[in-house]
PDB file of N, CA and C in Angstrom:
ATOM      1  N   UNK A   1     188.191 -16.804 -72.176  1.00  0.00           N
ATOM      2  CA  UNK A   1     187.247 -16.606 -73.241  1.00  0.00           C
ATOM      3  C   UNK A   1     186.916 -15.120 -73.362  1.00  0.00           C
ATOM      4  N   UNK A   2     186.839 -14.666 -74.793  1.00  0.00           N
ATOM      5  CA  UNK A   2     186.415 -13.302 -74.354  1.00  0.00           C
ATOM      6  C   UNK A   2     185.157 -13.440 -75.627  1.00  0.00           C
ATOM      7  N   UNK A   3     184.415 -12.577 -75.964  1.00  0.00           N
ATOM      8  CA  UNK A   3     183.188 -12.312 -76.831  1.00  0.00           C
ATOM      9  C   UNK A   3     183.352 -11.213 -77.782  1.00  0.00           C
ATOM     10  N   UNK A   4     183.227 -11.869 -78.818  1.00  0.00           N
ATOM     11  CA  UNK A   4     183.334 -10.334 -79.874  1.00  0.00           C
ATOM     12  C   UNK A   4     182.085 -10.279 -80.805  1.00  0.00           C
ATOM     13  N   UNK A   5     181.795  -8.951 -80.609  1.00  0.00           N
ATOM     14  CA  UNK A   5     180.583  -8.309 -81.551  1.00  0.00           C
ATOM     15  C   UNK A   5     180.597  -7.705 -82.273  1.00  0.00           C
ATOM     16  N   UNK A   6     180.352  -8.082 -83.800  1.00  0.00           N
ATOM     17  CA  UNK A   6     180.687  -7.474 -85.178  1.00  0.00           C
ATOM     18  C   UNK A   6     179.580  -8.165 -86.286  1.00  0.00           C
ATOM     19  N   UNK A   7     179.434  -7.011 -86.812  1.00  0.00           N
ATOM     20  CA  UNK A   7     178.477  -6.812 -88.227  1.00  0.00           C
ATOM     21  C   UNK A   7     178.018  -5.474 -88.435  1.00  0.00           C
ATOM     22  N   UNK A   8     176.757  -5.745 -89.463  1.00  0.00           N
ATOM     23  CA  UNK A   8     176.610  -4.171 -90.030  1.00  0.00           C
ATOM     24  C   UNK A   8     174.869  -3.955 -89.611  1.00  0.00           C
ATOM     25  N   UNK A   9     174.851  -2.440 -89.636  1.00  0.00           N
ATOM     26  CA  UNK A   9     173.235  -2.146 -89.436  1.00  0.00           C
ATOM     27  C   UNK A   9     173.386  -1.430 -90.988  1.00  0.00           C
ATOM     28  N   UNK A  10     172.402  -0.987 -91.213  1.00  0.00           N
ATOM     29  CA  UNK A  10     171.722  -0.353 -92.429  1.00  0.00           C
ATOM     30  C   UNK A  10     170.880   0.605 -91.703  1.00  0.00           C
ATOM     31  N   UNK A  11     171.599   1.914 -92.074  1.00  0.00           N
ATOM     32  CA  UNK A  11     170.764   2.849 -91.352  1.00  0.00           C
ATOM     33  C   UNK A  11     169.753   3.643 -92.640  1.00  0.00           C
ATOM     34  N   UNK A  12     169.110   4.183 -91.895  1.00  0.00           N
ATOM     35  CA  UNK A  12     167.847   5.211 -92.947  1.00  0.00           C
ATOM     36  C   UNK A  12     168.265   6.197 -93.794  1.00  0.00           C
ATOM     37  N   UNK A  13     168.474   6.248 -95.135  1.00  0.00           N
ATOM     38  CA  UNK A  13     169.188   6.905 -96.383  1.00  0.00           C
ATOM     39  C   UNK A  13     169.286   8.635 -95.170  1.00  0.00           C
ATOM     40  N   UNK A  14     170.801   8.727 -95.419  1.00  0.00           N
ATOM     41  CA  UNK A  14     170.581  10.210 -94.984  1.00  0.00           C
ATOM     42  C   UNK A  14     170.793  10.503 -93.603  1.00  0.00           C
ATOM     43  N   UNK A  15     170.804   9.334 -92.530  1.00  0.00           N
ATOM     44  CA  UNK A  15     170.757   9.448 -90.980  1.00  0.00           C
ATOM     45  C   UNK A  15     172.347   8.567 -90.463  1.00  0.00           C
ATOM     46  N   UNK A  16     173.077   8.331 -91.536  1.00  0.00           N
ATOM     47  CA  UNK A  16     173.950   7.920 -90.750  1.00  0.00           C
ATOM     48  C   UNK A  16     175.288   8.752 -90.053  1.00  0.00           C
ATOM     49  N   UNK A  17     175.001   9.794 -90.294  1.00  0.00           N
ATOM     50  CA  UNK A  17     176.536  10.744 -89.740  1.00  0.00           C
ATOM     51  C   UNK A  17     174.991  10.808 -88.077  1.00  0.00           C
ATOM     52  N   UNK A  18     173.651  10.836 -88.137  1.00  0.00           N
ATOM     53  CA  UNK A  18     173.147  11.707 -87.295  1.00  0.00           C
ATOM     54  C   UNK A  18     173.616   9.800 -85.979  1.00  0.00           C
ATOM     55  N   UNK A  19     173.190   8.344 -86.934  1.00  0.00           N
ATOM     56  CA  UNK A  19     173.593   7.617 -86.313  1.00  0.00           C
ATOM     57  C   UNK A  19     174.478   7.732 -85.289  1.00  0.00           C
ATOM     58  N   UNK A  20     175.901   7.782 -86.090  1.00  0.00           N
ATOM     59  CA  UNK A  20     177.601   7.868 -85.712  1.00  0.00           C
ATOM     60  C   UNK A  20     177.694   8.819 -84.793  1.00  0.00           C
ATOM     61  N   UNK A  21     177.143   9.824 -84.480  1.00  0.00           N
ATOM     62  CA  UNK A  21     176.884  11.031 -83.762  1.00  0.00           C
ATOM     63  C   UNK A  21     176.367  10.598 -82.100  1.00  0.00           C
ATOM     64  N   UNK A  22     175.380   9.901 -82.419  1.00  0.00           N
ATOM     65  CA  UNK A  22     174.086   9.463 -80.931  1.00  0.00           C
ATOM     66  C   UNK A  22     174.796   7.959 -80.885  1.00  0.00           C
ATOM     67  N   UNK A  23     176.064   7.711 -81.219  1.00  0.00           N
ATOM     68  CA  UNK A  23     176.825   7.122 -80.879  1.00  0.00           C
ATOM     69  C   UNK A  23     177.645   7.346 -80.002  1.00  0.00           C
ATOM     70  N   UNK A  24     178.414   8.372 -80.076  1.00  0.00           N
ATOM     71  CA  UNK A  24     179.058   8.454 -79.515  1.00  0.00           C
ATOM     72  C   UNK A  24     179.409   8.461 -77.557  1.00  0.00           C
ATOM     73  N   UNK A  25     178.273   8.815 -77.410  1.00  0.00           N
ATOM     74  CA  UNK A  25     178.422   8.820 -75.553  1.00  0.00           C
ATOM     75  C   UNK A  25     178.600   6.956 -75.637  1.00  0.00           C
ATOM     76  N   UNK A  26     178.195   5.852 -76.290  1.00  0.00           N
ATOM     77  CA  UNK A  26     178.103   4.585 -75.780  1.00  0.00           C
ATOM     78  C   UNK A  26     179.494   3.977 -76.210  1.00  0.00           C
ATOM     79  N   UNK A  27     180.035   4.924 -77.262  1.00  0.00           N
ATOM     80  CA  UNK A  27     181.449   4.541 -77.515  1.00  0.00           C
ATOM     81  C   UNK A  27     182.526   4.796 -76.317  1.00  0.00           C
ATOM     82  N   UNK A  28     182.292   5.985 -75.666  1.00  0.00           N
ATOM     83  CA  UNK A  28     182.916   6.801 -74.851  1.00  0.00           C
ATOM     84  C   UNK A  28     183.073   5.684 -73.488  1.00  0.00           C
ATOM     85  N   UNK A  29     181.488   5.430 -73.267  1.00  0.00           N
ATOM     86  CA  UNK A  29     181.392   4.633 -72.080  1.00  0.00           C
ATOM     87  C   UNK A  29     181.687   3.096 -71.869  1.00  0.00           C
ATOM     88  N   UNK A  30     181.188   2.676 -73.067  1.00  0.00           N
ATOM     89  CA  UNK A  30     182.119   1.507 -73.333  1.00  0.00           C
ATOM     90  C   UNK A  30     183.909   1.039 -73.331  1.00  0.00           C
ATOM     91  N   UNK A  31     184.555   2.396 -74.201  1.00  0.00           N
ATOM     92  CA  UNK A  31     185.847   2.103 -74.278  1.00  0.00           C
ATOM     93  C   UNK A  31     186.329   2.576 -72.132  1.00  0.00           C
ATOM     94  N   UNK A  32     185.519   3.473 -71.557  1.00  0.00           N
ATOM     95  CA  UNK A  32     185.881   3.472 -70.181  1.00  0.00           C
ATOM     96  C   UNK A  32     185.834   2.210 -69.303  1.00  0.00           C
ATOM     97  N   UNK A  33     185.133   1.319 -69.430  1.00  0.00           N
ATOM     98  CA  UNK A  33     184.401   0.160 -68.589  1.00  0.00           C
ATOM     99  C   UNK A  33     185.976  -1.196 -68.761  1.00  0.00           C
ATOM    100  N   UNK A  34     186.479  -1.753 -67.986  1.00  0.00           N
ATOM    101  CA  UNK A  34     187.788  -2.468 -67.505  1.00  0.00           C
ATOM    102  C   UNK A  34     187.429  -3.445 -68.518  1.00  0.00           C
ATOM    103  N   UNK A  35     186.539  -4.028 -68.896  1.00  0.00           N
ATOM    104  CA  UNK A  35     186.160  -5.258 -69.322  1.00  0.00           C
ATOM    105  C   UNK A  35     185.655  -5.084 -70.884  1.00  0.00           C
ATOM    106  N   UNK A  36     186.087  -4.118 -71.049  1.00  0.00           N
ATOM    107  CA  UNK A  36     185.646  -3.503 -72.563  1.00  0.00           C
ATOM    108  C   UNK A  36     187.341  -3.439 -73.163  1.00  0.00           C
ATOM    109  N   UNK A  37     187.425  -4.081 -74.012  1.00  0.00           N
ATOM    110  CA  UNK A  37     189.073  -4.339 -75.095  1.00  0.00           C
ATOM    111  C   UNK A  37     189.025  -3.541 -76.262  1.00  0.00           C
ATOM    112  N   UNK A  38     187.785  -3.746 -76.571  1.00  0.00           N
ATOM    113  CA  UNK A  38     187.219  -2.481 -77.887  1.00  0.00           C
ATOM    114  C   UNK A  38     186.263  -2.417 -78.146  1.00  0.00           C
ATOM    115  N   UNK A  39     185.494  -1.278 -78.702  1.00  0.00           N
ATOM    116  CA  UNK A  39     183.943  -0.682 -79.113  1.00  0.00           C
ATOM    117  C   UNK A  39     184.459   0.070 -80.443  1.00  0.00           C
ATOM    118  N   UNK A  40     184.165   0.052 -81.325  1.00  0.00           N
ATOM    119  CA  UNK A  40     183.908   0.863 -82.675  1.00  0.00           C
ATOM    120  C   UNK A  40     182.910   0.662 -83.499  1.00  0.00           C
ATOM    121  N   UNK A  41     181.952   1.680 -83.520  1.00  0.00           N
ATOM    122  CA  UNK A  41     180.996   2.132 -84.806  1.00  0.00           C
ATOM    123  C   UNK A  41     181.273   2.955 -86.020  1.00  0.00           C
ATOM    124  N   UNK A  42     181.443   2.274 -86.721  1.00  0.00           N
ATOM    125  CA  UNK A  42     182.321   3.151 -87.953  1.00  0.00           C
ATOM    126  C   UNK A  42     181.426   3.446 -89.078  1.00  0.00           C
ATOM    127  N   UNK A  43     181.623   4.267 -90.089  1.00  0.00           N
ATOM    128  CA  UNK A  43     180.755   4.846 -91.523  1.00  0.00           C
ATOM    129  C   UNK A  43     181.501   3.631 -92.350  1.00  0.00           C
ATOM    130  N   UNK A  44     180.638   2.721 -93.082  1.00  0.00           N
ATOM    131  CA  UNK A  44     181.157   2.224 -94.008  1.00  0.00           C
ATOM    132  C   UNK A  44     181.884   3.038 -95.802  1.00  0.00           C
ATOM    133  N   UNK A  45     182.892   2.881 -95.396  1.00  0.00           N
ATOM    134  CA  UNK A  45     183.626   3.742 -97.142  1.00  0.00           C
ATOM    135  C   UNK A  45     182.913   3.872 -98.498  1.00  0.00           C
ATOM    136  N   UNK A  46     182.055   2.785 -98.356  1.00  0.00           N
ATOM    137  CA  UNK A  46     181.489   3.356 -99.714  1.00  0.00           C
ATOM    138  C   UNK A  46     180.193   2.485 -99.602  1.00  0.00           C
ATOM    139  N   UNK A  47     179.602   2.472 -98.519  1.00  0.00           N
ATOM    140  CA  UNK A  47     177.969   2.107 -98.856  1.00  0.00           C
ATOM    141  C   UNK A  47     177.605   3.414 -97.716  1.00  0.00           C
ATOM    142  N   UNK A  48     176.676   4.537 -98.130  1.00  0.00           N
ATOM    143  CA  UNK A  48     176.226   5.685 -97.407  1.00  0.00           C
ATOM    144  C   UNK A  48     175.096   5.245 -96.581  1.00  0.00           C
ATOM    145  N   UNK A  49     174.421   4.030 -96.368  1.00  0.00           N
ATOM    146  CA  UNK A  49     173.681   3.958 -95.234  1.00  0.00           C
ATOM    147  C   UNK A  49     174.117   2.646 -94.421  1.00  0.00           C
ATOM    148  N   UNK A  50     175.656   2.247 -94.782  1.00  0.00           N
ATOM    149  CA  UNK A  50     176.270   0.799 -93.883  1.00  0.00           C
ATOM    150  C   UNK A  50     176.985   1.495 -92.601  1.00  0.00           C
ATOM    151  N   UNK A  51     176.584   1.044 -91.557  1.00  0.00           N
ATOM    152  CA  UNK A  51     177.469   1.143 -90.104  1.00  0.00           C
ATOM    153  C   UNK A  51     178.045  -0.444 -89.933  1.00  0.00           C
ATOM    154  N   UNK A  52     179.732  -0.419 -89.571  1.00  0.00           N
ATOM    155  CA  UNK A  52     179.844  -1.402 -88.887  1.00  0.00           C
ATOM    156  C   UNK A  52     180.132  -1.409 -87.690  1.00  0.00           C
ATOM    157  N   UNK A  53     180.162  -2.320 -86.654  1.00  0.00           N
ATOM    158  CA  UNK A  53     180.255  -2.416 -85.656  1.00  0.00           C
ATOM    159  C   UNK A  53     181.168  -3.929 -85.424  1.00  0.00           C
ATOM    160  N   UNK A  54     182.171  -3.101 -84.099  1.00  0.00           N
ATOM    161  CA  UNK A  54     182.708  -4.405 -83.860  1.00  0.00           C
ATOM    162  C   UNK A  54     183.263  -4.238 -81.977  1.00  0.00           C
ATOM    163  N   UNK A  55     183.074  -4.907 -81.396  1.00  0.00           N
ATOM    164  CA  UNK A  55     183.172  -4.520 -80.399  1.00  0.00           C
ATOM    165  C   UNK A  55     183.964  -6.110 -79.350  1.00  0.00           C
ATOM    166  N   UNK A  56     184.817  -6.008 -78.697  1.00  0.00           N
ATOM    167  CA  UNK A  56     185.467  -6.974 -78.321  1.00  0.00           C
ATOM    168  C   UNK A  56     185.755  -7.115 -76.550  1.00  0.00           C
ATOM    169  N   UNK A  57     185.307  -7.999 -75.556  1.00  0.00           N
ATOM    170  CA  UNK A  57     184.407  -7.883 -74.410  1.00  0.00           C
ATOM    171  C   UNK A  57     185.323  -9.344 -73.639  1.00  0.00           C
ATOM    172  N   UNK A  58     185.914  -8.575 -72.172  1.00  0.00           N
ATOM    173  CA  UNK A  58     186.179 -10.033 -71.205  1.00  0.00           C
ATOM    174  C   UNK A  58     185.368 -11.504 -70.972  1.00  0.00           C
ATOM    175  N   UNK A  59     184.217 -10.605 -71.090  1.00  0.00           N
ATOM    176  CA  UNK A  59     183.109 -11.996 -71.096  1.00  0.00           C
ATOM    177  C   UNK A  59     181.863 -11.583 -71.145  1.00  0.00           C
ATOM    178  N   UNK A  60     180.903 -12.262 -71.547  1.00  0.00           N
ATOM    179  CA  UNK A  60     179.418 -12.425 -71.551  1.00  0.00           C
ATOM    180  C   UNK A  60     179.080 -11.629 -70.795  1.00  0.00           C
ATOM    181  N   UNK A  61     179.258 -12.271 -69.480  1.00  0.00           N
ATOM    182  CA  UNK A  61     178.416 -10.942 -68.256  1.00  0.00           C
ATOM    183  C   UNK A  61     178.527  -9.614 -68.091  1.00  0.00           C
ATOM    184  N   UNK A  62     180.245  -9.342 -68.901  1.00  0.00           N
ATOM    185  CA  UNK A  62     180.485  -7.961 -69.060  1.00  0.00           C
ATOM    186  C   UNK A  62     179.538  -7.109 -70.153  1.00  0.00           C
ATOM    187  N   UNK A  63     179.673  -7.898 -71.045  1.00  0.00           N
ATOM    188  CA  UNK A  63     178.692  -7.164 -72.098  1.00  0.00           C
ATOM    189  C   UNK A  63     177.619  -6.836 -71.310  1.00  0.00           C
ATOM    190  N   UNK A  64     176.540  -8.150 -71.257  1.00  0.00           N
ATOM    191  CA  UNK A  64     175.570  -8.233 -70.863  1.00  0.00           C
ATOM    192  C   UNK A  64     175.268  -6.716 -69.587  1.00  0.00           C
ATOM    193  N   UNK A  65     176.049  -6.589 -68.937  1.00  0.00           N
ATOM    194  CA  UNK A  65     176.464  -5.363 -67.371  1.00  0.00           C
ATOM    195  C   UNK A  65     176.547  -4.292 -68.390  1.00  0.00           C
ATOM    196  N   UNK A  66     176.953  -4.401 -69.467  1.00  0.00           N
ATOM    197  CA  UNK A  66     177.161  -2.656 -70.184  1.00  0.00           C
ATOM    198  C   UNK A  66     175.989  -2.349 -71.290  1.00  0.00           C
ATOM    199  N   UNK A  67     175.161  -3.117 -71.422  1.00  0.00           N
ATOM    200  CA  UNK A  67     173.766  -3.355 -72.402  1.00  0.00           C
ATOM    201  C   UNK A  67     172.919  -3.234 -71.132  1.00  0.00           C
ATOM    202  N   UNK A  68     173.012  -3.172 -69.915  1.00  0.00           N
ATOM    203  CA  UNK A  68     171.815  -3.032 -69.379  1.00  0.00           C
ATOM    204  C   UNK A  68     172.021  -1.923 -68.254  1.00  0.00           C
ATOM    205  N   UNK A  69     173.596  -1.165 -69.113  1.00  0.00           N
ATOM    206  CA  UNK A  69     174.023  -0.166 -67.928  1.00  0.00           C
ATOM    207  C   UNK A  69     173.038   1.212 -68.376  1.00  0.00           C
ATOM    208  N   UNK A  70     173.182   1.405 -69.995  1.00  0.00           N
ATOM    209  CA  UNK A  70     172.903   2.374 -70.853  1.00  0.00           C
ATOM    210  C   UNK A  70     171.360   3.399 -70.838  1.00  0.00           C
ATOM    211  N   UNK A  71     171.795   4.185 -71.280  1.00  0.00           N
ATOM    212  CA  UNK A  71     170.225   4.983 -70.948  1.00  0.00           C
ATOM    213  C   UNK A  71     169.377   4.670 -72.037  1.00  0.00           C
ATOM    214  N   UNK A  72     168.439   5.295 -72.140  1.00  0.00           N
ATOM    215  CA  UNK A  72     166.938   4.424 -73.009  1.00  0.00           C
ATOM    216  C   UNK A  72     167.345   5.818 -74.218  1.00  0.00           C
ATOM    217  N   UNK A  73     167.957   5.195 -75.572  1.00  0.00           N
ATOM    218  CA  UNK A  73     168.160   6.227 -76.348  1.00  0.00           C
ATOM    219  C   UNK A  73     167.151   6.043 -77.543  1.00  0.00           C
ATOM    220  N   UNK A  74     166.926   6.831 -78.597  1.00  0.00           N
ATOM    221  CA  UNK A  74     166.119   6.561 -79.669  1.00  0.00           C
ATOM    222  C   UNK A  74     166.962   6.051 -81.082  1.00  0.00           C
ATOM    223  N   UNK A  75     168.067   6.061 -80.812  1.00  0.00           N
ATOM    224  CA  UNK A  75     169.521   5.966 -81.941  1.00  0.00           C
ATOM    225  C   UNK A  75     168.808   4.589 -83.145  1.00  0.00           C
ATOM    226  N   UNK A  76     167.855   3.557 -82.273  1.00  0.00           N
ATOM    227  CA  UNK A  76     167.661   2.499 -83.324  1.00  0.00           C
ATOM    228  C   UNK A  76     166.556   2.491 -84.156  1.00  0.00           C
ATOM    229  N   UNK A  77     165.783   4.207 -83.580  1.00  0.00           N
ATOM    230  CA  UNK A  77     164.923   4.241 -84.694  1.00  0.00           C
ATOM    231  C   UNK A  77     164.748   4.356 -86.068  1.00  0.00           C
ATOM    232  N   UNK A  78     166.450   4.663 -86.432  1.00  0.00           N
ATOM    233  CA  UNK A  78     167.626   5.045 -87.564  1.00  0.00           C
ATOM    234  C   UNK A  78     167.689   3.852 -87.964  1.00  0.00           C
ATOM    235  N   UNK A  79     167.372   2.703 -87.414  1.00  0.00           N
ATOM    236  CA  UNK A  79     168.312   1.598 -87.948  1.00  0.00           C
ATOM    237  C   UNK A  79     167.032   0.741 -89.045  1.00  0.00           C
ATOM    238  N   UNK A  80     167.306   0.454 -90.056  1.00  0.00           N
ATOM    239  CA  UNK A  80     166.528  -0.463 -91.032  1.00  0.00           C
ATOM    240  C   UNK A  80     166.660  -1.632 -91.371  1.00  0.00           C
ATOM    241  N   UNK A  81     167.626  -2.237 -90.718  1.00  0.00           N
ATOM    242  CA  UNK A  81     168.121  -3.561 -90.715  1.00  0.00           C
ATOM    243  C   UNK A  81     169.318  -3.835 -90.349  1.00  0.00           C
ATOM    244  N   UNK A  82     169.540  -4.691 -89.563  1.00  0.00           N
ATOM    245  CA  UNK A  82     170.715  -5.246 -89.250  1.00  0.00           C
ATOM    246  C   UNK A  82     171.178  -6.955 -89.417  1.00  0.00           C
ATOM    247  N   UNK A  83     172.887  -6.963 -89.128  1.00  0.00           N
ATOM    248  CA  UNK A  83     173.033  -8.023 -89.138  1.00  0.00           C
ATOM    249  C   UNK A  83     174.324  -8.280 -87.969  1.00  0.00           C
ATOM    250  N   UNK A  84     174.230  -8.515 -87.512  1.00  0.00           N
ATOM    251  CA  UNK A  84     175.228  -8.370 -85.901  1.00  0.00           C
ATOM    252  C   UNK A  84     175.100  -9.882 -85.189  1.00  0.00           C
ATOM    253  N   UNK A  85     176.386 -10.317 -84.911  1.00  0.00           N
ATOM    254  CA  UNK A  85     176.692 -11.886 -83.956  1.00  0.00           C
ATOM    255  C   UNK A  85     177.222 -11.846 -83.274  1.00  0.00           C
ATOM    256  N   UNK A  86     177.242 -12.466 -82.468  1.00  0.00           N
ATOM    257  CA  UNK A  86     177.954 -12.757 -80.906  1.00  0.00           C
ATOM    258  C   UNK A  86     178.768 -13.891 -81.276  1.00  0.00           C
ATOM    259  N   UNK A  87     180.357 -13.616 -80.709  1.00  0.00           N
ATOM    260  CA  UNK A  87     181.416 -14.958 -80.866  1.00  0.00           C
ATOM    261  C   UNK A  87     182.039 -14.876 -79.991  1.00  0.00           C
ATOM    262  N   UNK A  88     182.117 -16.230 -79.395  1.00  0.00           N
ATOM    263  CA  UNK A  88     183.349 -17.014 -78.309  1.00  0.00           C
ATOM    264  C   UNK A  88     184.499 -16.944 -78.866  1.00  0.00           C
ATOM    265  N   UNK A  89     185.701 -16.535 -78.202  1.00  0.00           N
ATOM    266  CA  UNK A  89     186.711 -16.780 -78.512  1.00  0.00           C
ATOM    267  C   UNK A  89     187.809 -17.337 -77.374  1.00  0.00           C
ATOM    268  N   UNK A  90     188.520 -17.942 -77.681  1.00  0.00           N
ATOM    269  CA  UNK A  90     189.468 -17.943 -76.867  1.00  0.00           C
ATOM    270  C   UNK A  90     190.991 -17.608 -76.913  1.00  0.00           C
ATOM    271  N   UNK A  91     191.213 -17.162 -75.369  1.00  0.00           N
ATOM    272  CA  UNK A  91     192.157 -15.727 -75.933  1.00  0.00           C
ATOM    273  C   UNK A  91     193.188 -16.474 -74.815  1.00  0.00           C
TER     274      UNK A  91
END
């Protein structure tokens, strides 16, 4: 089974390159971690405050171990709404 995480945030008119930016160390550390298959936060092409996210994980506990590895950042004070799910898959 592995877990994949994908959808979009809606960031604050104007803050999403600063988003994609204070992203990056969790992209870095994520794509390092054995149990991490993929992490991407991307600029949506043509909506200027859509981020998507999709991120693809060995299992639950792994995620769960890399969400509670991370340092205490302010990156979601940017964020104005989201819509993001967690899925089982089997692989």
């Amino acid at each position: 089974m592995a877990i994949i995480v994908a959808g979009k945030l809606t960031i604050q008119l104007g803050s999403r390159d600063e988003f994609i930016n204070k992203s990056c160390q969790s992209i870095l550390q994520a794509r390092k971690d054995e149990a991490c298959e993929d992490f991407a936060v991307s600029p949506d092409p043509v909506d200027v405050s859509r981020v998507n996210i999709f991120e693809k994980w060995k299992s639950h506990s792994a995620l769960n171990a890399f969400r509670n590895s991370g340092s205490e950042s302010d990156i979601f004070s940017l964020v104005e709404s989201f819509d993001v799910n967690e899925y089982e898959i089997s692989t």
